[in-house]
Protein backbone atom coordinates (compact mmCIF):
# COMPACT_ATOMS: atom_id res chain seq x y z
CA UNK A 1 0.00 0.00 0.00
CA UNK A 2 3.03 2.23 0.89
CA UNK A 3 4.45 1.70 -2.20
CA UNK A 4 1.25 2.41 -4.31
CA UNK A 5 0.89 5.73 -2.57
CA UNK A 6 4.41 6.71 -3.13
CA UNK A 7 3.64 5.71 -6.81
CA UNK A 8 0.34 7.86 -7.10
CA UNK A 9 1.99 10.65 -5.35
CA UNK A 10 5.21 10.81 -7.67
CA UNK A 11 2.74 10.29 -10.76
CA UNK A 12 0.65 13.55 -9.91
CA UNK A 13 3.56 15.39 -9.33
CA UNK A 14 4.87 14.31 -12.58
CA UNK A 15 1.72 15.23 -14.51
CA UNK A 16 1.69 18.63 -12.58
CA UNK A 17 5.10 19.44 -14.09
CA UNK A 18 3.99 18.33 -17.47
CA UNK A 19 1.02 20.45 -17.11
CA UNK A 20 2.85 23.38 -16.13
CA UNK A 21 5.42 22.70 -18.64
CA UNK A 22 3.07 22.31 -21.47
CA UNK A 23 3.46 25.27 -23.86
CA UNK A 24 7.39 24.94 -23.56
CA UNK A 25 7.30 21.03 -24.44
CA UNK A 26 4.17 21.35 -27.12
CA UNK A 27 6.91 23.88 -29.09
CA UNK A 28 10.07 22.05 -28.30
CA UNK A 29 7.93 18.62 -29.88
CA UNK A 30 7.51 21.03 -33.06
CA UNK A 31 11.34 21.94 -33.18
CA UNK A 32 13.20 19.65 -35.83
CA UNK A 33 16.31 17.61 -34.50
CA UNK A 34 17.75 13.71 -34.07
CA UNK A 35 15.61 11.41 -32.12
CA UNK A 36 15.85 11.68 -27.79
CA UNK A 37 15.95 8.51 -25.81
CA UNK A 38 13.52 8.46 -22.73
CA UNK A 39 14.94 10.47 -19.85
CA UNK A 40 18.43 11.30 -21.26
CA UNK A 41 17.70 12.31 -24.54
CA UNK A 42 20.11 13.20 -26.87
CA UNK A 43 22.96 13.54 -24.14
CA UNK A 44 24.69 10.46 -24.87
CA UNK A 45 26.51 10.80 -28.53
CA UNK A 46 27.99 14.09 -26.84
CA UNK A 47 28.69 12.83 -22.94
CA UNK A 48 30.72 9.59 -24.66
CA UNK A 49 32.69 11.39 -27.45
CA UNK A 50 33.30 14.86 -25.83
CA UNK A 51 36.23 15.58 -28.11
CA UNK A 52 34.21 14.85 -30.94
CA UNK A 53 31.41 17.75 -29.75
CA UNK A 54 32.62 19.63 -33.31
CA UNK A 55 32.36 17.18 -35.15
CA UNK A 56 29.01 15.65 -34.50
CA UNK A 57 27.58 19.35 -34.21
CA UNK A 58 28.64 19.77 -37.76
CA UNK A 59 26.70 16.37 -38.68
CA UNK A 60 23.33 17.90 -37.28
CA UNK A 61 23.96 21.08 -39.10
CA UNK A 62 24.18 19.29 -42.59
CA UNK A 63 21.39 17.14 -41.48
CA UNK A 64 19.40 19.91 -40.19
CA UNK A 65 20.21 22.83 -42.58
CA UNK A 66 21.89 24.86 -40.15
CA UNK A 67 18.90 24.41 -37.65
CA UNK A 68 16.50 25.86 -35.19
CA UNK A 69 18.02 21.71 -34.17
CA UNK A 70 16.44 19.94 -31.07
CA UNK A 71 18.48 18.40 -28.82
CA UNK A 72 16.98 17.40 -25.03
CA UNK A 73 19.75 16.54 -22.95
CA UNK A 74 17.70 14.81 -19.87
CA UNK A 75 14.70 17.75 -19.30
CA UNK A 76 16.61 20.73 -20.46
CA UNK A 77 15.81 22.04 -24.24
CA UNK A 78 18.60 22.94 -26.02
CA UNK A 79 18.06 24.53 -29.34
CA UNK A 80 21.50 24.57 -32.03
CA UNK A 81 21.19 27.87 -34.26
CA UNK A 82 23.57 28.54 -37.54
CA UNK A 83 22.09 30.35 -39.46
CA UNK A 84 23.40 34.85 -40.72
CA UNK A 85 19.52 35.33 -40.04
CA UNK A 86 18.12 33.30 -37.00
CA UNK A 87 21.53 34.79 -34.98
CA UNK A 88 21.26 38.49 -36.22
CA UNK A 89 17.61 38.12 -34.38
CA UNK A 90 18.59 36.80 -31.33
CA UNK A 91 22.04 38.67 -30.68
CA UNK A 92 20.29 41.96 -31.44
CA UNK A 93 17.83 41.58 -29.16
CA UNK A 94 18.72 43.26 -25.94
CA UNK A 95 16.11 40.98 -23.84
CA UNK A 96 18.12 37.86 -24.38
CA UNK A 97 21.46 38.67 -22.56
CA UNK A 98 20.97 35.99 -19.76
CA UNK A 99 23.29 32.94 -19.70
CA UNK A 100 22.62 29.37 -18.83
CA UNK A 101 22.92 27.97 -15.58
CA UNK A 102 26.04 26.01 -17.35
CA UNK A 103 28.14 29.18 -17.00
CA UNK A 104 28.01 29.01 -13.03
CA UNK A 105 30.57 26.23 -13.54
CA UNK A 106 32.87 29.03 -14.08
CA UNK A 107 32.24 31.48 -11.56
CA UNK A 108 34.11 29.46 -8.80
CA UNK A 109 37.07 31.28 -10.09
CA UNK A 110 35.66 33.96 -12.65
CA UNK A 111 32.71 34.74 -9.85
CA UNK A 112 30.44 37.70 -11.60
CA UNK A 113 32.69 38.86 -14.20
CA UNK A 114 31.95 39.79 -17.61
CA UNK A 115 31.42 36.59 -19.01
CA UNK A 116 29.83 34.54 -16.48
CA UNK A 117 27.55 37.74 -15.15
CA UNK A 118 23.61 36.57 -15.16
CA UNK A 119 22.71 40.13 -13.74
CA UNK A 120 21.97 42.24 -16.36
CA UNK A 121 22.06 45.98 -14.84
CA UNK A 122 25.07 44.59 -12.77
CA UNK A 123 26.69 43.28 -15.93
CA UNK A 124 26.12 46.84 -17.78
CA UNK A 125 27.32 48.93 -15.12
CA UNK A 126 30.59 46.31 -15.15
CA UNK A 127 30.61 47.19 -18.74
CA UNK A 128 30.69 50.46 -18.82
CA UNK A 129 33.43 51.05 -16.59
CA UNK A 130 35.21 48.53 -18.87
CA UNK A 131 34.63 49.25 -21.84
CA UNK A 132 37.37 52.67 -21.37
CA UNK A 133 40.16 50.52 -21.05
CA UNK A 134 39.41 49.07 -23.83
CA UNK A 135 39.80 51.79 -26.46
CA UNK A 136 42.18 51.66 -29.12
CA UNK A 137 44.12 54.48 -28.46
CA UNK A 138 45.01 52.70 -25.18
CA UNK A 139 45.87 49.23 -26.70
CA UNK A 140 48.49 50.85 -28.91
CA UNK A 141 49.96 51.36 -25.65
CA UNK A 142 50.73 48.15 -24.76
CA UNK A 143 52.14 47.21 -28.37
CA UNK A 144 55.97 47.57 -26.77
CA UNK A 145 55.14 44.67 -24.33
CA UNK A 146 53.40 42.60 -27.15
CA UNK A 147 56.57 42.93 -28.98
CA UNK A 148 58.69 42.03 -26.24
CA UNK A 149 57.15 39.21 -25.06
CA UNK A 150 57.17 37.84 -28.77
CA UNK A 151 60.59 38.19 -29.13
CA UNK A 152 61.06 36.11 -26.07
CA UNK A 153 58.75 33.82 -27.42
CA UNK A 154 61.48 33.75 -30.58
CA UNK A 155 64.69 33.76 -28.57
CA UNK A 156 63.42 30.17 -27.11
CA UNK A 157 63.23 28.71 -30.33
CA UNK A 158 66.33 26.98 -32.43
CA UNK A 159 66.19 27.09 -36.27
CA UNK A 160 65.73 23.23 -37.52
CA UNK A 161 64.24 21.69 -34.90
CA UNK A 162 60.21 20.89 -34.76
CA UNK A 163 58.39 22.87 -32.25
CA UNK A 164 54.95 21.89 -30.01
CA UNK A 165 54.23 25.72 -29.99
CA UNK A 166 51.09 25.52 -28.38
CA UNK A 167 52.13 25.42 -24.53
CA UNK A 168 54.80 27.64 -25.54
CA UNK A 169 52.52 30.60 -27.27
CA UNK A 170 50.00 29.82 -24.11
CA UNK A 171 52.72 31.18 -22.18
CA UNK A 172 54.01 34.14 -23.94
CA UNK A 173 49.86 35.28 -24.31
CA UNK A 174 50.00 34.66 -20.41
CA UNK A 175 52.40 36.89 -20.16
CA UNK A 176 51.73 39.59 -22.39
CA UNK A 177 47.96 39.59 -20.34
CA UNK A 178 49.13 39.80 -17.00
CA UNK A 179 51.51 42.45 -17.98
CA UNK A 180 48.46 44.77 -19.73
CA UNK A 181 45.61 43.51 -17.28
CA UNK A 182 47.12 43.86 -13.92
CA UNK A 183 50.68 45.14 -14.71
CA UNK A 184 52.62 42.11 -13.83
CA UNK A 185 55.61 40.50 -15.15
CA UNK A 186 55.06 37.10 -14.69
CA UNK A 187 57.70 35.88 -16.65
CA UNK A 188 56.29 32.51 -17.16
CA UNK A 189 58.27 32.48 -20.36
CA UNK A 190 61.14 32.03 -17.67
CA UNK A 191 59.93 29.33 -16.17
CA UNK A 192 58.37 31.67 -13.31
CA UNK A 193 55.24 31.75 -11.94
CA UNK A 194 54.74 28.12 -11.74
CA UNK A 195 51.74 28.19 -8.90
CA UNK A 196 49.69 30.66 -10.89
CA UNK A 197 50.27 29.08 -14.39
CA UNK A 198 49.78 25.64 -13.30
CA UNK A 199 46.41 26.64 -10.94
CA UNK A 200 45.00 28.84 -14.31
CA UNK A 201 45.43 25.37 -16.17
CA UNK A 202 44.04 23.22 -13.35
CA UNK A 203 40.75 25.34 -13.25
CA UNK A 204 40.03 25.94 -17.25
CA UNK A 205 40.80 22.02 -17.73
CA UNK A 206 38.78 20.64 -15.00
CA UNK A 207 35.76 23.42 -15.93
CA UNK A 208 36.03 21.55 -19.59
CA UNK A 209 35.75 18.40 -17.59
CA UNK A 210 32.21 19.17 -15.99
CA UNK A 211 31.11 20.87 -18.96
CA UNK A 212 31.08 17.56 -21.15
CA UNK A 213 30.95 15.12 -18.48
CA UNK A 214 27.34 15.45 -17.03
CA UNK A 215 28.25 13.52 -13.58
CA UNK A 216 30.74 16.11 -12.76
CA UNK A 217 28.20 18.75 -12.85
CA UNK A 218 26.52 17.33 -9.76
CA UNK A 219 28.06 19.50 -6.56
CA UNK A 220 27.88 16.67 -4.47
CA UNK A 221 29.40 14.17 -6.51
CA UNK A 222 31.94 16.81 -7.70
CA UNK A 223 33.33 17.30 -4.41
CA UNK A 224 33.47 13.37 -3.40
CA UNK A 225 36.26 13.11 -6.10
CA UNK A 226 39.75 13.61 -6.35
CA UNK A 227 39.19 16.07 -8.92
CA UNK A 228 37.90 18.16 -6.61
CA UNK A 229 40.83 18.51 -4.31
CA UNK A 230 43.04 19.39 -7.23
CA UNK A 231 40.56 21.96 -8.44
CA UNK A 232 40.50 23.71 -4.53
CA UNK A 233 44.35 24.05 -5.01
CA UNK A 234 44.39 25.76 -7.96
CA UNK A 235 41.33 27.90 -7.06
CA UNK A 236 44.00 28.78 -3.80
CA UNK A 237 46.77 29.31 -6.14
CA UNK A 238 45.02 31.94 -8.63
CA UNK A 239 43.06 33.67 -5.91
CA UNK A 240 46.17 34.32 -3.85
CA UNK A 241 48.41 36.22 -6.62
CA UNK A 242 45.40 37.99 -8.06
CA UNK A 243 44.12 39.45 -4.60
CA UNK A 244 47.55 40.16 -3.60
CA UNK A 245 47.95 42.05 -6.91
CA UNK A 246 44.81 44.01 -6.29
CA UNK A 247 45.22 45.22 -2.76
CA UNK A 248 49.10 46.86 -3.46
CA UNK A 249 47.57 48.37 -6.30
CA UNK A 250 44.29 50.04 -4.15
CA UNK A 251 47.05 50.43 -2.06
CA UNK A 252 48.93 52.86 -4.65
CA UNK A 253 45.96 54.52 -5.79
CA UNK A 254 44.82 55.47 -2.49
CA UNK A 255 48.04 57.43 -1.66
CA UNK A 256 48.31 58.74 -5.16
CA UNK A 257 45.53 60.40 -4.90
CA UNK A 258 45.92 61.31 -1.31
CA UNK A 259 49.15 63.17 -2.24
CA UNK A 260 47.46 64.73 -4.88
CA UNK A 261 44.73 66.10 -3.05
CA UNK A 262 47.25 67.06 -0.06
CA UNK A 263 49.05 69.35 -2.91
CA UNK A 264 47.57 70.01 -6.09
CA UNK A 265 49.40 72.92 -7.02
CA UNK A 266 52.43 70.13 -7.98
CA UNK A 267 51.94 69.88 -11.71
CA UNK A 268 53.78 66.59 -11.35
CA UNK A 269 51.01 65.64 -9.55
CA UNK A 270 48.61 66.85 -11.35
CA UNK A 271 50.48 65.09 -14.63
CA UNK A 272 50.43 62.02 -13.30
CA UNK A 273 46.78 62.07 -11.80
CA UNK A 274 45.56 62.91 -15.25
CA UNK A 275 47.83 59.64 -16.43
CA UNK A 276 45.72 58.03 -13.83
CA UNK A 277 42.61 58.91 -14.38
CA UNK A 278 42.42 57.78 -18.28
CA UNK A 279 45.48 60.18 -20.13
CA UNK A 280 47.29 58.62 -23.13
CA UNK A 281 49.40 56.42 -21.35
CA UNK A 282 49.40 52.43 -21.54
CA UNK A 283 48.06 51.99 -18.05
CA UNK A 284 46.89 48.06 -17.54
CA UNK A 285 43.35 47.33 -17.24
CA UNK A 286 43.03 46.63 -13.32
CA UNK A 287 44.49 50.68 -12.66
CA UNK A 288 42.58 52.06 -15.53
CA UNK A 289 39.33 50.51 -13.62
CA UNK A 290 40.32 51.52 -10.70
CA UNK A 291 41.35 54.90 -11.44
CA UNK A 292 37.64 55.88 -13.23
CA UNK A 293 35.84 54.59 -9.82
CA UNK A 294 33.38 57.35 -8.20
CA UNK A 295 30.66 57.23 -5.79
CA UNK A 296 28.24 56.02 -8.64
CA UNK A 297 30.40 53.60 -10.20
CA UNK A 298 32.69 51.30 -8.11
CA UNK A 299 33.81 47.78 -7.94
CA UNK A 300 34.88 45.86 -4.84
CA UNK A 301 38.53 44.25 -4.62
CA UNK A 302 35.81 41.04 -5.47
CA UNK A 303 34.25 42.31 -8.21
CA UNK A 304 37.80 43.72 -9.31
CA UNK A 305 39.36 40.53 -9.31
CA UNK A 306 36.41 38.60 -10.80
CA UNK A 307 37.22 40.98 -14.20
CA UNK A 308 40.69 40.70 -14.16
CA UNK A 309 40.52 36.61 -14.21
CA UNK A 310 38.15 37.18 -16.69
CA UNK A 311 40.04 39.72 -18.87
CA UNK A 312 43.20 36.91 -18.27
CA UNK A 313 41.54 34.03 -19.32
CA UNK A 314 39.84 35.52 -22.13
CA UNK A 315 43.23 37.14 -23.31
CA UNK A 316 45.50 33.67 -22.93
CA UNK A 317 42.79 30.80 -23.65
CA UNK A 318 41.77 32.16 -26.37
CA UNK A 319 44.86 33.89 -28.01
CA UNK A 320 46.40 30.77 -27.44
CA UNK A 321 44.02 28.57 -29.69
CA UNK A 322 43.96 31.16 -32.46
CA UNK A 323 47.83 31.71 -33.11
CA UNK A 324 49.01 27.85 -32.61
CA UNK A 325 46.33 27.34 -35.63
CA UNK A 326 47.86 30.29 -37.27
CA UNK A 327 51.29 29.36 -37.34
CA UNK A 328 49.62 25.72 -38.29
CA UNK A 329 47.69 26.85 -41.69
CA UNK A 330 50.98 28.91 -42.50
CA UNK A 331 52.83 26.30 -42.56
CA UNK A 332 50.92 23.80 -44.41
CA UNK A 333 50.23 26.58 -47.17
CA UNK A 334 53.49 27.91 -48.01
CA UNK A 335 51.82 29.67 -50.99
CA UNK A 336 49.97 32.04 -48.10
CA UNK A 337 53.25 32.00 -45.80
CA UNK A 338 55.37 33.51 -48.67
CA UNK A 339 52.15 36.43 -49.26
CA UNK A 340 52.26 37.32 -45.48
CA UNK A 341 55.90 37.18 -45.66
CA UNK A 342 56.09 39.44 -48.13
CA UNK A 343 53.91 41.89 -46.61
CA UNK A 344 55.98 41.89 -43.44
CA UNK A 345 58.93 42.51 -45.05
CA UNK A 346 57.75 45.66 -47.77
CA UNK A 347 56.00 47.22 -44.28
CA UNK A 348 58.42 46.74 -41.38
CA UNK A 349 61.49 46.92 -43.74
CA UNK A 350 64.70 44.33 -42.91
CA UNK A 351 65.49 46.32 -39.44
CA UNK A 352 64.99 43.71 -36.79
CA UNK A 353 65.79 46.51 -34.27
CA UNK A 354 62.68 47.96 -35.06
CA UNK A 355 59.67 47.74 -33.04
CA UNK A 356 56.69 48.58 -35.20
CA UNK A 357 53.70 51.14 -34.71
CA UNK A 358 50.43 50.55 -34.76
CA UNK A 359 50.19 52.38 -38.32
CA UNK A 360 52.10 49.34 -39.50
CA UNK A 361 49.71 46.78 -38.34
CA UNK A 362 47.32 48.33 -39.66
CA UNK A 363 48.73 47.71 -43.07
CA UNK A 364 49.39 44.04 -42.08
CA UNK A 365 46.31 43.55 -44.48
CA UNK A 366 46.27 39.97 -45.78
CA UNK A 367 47.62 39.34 -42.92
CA UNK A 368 44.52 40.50 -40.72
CA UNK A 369 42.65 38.49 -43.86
CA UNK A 370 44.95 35.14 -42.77
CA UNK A 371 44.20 35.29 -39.13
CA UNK A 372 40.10 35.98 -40.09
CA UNK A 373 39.94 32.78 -41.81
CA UNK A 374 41.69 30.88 -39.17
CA UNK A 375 38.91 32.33 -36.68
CA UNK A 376 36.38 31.17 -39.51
CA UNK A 377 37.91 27.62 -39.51
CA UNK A 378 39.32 27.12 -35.49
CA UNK A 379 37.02 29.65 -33.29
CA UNK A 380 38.32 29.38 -30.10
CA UNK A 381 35.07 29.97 -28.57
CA UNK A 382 32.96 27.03 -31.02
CA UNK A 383 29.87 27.73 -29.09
CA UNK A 384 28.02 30.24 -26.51
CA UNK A 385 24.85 30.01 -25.09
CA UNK A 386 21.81 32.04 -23.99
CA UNK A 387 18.27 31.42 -22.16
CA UNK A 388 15.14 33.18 -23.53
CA UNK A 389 13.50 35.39 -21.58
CA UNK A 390 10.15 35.31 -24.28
CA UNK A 391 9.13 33.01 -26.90
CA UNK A 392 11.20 33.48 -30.35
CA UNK A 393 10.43 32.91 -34.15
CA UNK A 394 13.42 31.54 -36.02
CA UNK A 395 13.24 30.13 -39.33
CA UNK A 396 9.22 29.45 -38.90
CA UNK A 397 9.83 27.64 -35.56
CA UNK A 398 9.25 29.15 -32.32
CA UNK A 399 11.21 28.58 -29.64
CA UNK A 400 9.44 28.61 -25.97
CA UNK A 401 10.71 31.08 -23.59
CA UNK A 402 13.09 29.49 -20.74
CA UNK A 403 15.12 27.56 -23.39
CA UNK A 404 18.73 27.30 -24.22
CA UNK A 405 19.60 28.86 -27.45
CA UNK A 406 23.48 27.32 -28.68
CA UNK A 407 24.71 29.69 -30.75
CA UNK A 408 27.13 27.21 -33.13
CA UNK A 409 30.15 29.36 -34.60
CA UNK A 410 31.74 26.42 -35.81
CA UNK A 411 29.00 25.81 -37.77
CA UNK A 412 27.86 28.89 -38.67
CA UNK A 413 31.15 29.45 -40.06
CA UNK A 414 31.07 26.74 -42.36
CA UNK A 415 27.97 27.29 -43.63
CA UNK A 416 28.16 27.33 -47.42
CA UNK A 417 25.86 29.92 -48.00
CA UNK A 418 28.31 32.23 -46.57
CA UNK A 419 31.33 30.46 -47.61
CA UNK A 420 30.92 28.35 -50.36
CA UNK A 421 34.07 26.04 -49.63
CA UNK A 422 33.45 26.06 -46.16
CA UNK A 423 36.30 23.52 -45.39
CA UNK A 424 38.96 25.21 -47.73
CA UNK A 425 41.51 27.69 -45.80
CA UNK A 426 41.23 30.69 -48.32
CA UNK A 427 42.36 34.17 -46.69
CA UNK A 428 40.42 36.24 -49.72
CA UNK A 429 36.82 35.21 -47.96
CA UNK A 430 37.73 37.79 -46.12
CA UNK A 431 38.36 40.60 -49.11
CA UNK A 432 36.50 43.89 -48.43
CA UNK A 433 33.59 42.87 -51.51
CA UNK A 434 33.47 39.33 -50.23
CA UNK A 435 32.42 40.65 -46.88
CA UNK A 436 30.03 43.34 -48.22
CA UNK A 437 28.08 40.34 -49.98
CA UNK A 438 27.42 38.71 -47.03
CA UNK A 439 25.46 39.00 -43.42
CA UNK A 440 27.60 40.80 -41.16
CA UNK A 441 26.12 37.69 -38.36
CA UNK A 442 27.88 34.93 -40.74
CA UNK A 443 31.31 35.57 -38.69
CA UNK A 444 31.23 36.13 -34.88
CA UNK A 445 34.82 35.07 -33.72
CA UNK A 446 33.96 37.01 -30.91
CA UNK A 447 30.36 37.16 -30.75
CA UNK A 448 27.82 39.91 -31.88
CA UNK A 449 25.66 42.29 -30.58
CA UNK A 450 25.39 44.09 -26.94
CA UNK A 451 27.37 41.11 -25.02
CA UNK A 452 30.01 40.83 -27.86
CA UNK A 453 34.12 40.20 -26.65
CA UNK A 454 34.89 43.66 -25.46
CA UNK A 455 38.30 42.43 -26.43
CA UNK A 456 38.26 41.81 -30.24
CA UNK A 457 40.24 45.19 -30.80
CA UNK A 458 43.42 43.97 -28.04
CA UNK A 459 43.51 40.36 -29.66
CA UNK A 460 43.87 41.44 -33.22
CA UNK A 461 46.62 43.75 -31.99
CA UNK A 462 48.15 41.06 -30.57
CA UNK A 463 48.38 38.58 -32.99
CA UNK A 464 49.21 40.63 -35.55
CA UNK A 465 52.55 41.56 -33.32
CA UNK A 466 53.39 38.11 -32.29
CA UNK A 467 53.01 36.20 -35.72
CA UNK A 468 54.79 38.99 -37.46
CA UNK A 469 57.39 38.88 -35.00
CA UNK A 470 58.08 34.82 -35.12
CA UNK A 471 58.00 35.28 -39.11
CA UNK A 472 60.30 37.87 -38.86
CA UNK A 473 62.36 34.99 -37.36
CA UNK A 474 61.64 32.07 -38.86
CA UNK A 475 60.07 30.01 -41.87
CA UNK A 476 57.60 27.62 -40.83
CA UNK A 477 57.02 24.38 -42.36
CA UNK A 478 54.76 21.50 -40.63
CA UNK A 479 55.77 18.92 -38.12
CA UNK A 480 55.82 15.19 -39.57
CA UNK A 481 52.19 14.67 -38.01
CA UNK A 482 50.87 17.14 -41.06
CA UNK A 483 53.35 16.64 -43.85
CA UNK A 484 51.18 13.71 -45.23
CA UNK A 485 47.44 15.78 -44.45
């Protein structure tokens, strides 16, 4: 009898979710996409073969014409999207800046920052304080340190001998961010730094981990495991340097601005408070935030460090990704190598001594074109998500409000409306008619509309420096794994 009323009880709380659930599962039903088991749904094919996520996104998008796809992974609706048109709709829309719960995997160590922040007045007010830093007559600031860094990046490098240059470029971007987010010289390229380095790889590998491994998401389970453990440690490690950073710098400020209050008939002073408070000079990101604080706008030393993990992770993780497939394509099309090279050469002249301006990168042209179409092929953000907040019509479908809309780069940049040889590396998609002819929402390397990378101007800088640097050095030709394709 016990067990009969358990059953009855669990069956009308069943049908009461169902009911209450029924407009959002009558449209998802409508939504084309692969059939979902009972209960899990469609989790499996991506839970067993998590490297493979790319790849069998890409099969759904050929199956599905670039979607609205269905997938259900257990109860949650998660809706694939591809298509110039259906993203242009959704990215412009200023209601639909909330992320999935999926994101609060990060925010054990990038708490509220930029791009975990659910909280949309907080996130704008974040933003706009930001977004200063940001500008370009700031970046060209820091274009001495992206040189120098790339040159030590070069100097550990023999001619002859085959290179893994991915952990070695993740540690020259690591440096070159540290140096123009917070101001410090971590000199990782050195072989310093080790706690910080190794805790920043700890926490971005195991947050992969949970994000493609469902049973890790659990909190409970999570922290039963081993995993766990490892993950506290580097959590310690990063949060250490970071707050340490952050409290000699309010530290700084505070007297600063004390001594300039104390005397502000010193035009030293005043010089240098101007420098502070957003002049011409290449101040990192932490001051420059810290410097345009006021009664109105202010972040805590929490908040504070929550952006500057961000900014760091954003700058390196991504960076990263982008130039090792740079240097990659280059060197499997020697026909494209020898352009670039040539354009290096006709704009920086043979002067190694030379540290270039930002007018010359500027004229880095096919260049800019070359490191484009490895963002078209290799984004290092593949996918981003956001929830709903009201029903949506894409592509004749409507999508219910509360669902998860993936936004697929990787196939949106291989869709061959845009690109008609989607899989061929060809730097001239990217030639100023080619673009015209096309949906400005059929390349988002760093997303689109009011929550787009408040980066994208820093990371072309910087790529541009370091790849133009290590060609000023070398010639690159593939390792034996991609001589034969």
């Amino acid at each position: 009898l016990r067990l009969i009323l358990i059953g009855i009880i669990l069956l009308l709380v069943y049908l009461r979710y169902r009911r209450s659930r029924k407009r959002f599962l009558e449209l998802g039903a409508k939504l084309p996409g692969p059939f979902s088991l009972p209960v899990v749904g469609n989790i499996l094919p991506f839970a067993m073969r998590p490297d493979d996520c790319m790849d069998i996104g890409m099969k759904f998008c050929t199956e599905f014409n670039n979607g609205p796809i269905r997938f259900w992974f257990l109860n949650e609706l998660i809706v694939f999207v591809a298509k110039p048109q259906d993203i242009e709709i959704l990215l412009s829309n200023m209601k639909h800046l909330r992320k999935p719960w999926q994101y609060q995997l990060l925010k054990d160590f990038m708490g509220e920052g930029l791009f975990t922040n659910s909280d949309n007045s907080m996130w704008r007010l974040h933003r706009k304080m930001i977004t200063p830093a940001f500008h370009f007559s700031i970046l060209k600031g820091f274009l001495p340190i992206f040189f120098e860094e790339a040159n030590i990046f070069a100097s550990k490098i023999k001619c002859g001998e085959e290179v893994d240059v991915f952990p070695m470029l993740g540690l020259c971007a690591l440096d070159i961010i540290c140096r123009t987010a917070m101001g410090v010289h971590v000199r990782s390229q050195e072989g310093k730094g080790k706690e910080f380095v190794e805790g920043m790889e700890t926490l971005l590998q195991i947050a992969h981990w949970r994000l493609v491994k469902p049973w890790l998401i659990n909190e409970t389970i999570f922290s039963m495991l081993p995993i766990k453990k490892k993950h506290n440690e580097g959590l310690k490690n990063v949060l250490r340097f970071t707050d340490s950073v952050i409290q000699e710098k309010r530290q700084k400020l505070n007297s600063k601005k004390s001594k300039f209050n104390n005397n502000n008939n010193n035009n030293d002073e005043k010089n240098d408070d101007k420098y502070y408070l957003g002049g011409d000079k290449a101040l990192p990101f932490l001051d420059q935030m810290m410097a345009m604080e006021t009664d109105e706008m202010h972040l805590t030393d929490e908040q504070l460090r929550d952006e500057a993990i961000t900014i760091i992770i954003g700058g390196q993780e991504t960076t990263t990704t982008e130039l090792t497939f740079t240097l990659l394509m280059l060197a499997i099309h020697q026909n494209v190598q020898a352009k670039v090279l040539e354009e290096i050469d006709l704009v920086f002249g043979s002067d190694l001594s030379h540290t270039p301006t930002s007018e010359d990168l500027q004229k880095l042209e096919y260049l800019e074109r070359v490191l484009k179409e490895v963002m078209r092929l290799y984004p290092s953000i593949p996918y981003f998500a956001r929830v709903l907040e009201e029903e949506v019509t894409l592509s004749n479908y409507t999508l219910p409000k509360e669902c998860i809309v993936c936004i697929f780069n990787y196939g949106l940049h291989r869709h061959p409306e845009s690109f008609p040889n989607p899989d061929t590396f060809d730097p001239d998609n990217f030639l100023p008619e080619r673009c015209r002819a096309r949906s400005p929402f059929a390349f988002i390397p760093f997303s689109a509309g009011p929550r787009n990378c408040i980066g994208q101007k820093y990371a072309m800088l910087q790529m541009k420096a370091v790849v133009s640097t290590i060609l000023r050095h070398f010639r690159l030709t593939p390792g034996k794994r991609f001589q034969n394709g």
